[in-house]
N, C-alpha and C. Protein backbone atom coordinates (compact mmCIF):
# COMPACT_ATOMS: atom_id res chain seq x y z
N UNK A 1 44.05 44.71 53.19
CA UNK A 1 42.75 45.17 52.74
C UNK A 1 42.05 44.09 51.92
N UNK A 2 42.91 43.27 51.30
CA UNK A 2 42.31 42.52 50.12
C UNK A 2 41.82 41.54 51.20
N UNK A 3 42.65 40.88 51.99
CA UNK A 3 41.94 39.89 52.84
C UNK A 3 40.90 39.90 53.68
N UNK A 4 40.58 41.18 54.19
CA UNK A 4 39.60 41.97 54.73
C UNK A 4 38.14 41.71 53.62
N UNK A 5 38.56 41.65 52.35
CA UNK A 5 37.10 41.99 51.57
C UNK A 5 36.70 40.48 51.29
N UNK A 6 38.34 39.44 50.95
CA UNK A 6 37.96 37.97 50.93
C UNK A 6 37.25 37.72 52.25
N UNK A 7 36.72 37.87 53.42
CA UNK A 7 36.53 37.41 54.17
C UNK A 7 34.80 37.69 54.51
N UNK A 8 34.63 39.02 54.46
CA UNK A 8 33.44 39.84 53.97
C UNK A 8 32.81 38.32 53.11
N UNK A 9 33.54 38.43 51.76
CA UNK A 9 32.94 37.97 50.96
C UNK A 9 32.05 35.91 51.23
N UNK A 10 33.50 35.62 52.23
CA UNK A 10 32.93 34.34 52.64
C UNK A 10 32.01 34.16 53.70
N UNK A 11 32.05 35.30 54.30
CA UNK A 11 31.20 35.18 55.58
C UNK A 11 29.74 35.85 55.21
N UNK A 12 28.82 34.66 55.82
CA UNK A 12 27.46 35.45 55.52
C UNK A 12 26.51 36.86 55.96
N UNK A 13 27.49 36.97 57.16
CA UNK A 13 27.31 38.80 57.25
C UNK A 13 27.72 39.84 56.42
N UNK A 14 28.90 39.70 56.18
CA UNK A 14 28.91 40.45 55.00
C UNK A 14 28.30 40.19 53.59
N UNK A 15 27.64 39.45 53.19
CA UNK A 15 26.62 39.57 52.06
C UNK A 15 25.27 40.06 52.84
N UNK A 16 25.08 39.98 53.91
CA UNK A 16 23.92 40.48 54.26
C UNK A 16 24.45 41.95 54.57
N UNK A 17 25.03 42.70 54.95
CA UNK A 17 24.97 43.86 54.98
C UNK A 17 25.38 44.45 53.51
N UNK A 18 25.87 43.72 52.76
CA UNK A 18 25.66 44.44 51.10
C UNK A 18 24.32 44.20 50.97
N UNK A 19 23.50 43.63 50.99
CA UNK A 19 22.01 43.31 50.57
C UNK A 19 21.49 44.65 51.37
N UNK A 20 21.69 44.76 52.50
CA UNK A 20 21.47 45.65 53.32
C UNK A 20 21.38 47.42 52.95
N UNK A 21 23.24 47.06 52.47
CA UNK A 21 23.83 48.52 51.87
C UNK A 21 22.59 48.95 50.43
N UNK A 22 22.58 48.04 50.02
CA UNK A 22 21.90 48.39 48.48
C UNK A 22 20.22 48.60 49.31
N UNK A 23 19.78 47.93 49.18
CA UNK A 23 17.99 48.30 49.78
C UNK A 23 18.31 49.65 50.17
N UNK A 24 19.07 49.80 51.30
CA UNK A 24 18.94 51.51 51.70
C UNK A 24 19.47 52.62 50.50
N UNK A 25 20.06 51.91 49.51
CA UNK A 25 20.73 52.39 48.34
C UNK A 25 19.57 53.35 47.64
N UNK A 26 18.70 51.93 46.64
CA UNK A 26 17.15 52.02 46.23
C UNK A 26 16.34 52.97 47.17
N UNK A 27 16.22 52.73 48.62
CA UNK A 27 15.62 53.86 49.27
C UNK A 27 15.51 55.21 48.79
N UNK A 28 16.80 55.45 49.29
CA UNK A 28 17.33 56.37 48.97
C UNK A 28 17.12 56.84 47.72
N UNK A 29 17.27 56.51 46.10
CA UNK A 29 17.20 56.92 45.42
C UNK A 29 16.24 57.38 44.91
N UNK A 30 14.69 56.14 45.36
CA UNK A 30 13.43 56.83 45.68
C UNK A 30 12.79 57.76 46.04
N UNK A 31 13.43 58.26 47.24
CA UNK A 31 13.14 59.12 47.84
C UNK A 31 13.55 60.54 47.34
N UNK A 32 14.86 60.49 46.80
CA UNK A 32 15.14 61.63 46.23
C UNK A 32 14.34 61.99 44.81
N UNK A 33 14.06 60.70 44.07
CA UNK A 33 13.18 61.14 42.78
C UNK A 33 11.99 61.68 43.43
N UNK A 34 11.22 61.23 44.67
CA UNK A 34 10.05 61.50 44.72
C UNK A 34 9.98 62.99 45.14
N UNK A 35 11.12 63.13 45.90
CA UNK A 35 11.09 64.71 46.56
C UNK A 35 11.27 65.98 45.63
N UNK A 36 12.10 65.52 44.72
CA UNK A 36 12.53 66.37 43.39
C UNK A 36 10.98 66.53 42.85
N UNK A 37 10.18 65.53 42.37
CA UNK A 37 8.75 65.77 41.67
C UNK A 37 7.91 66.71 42.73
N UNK A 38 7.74 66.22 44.03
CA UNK A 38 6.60 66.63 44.79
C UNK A 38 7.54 68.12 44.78
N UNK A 39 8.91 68.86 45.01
CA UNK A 39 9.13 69.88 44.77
C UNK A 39 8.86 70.67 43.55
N UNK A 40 9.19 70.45 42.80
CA UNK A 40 8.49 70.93 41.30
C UNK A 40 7.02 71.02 41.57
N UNK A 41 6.32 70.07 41.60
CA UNK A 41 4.80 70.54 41.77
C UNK A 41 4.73 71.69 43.13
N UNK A 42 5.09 72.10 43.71
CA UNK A 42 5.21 72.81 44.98
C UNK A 42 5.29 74.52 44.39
N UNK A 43 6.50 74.53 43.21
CA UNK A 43 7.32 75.49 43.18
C UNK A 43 6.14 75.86 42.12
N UNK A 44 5.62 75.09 41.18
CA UNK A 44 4.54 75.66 40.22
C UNK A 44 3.59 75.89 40.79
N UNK A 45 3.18 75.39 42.19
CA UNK A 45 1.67 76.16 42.71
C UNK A 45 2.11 77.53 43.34
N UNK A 46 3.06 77.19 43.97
CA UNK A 46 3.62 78.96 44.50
C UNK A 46 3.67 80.09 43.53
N UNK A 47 4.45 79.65 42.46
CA UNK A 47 4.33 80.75 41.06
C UNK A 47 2.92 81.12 40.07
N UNK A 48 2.06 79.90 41.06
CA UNK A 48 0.52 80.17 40.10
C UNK A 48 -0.09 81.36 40.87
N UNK A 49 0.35 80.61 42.63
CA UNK A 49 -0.32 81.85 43.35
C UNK A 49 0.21 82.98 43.38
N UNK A 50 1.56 83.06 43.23
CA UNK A 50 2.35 84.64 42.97
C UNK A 50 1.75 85.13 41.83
N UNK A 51 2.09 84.49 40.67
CA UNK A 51 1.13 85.55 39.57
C UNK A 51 -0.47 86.13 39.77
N UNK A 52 -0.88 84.93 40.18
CA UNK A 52 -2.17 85.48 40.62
C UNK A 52 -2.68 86.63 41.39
N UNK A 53 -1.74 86.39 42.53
CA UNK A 53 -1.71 87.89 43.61
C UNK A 53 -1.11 89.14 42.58
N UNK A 54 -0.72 88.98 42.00
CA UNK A 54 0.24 90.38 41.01
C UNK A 54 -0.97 90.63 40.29
């Protein structure tokens, strides 16, 4: 295993698919902050319009 990761490490594909791994990392983490906010704003217009209808 260890020689497996020394080799990764010398070869320039494997630093490009860590560069790789991480960008989709950041994606990702983006995406989930943004979805969490745009949900919250979602869930407070639904509860404006539920009270409203009541």
């Amino acid at each position: 295993m260890l020689s497996i990761f020394r080799r990764l490490m010398k070869s320039e594909q494997g630093a490009t698919a860590i560069e790789y791994t991480l960008i989709a990392s950041l994606i990702a983490v983006a995406a989930i902050a943004a979805m969490t906010t745009v949900g919250e704003n979602i869930t407070n217009v639904l509860t404006n319009v539920s009270t409203a209808l009541n």
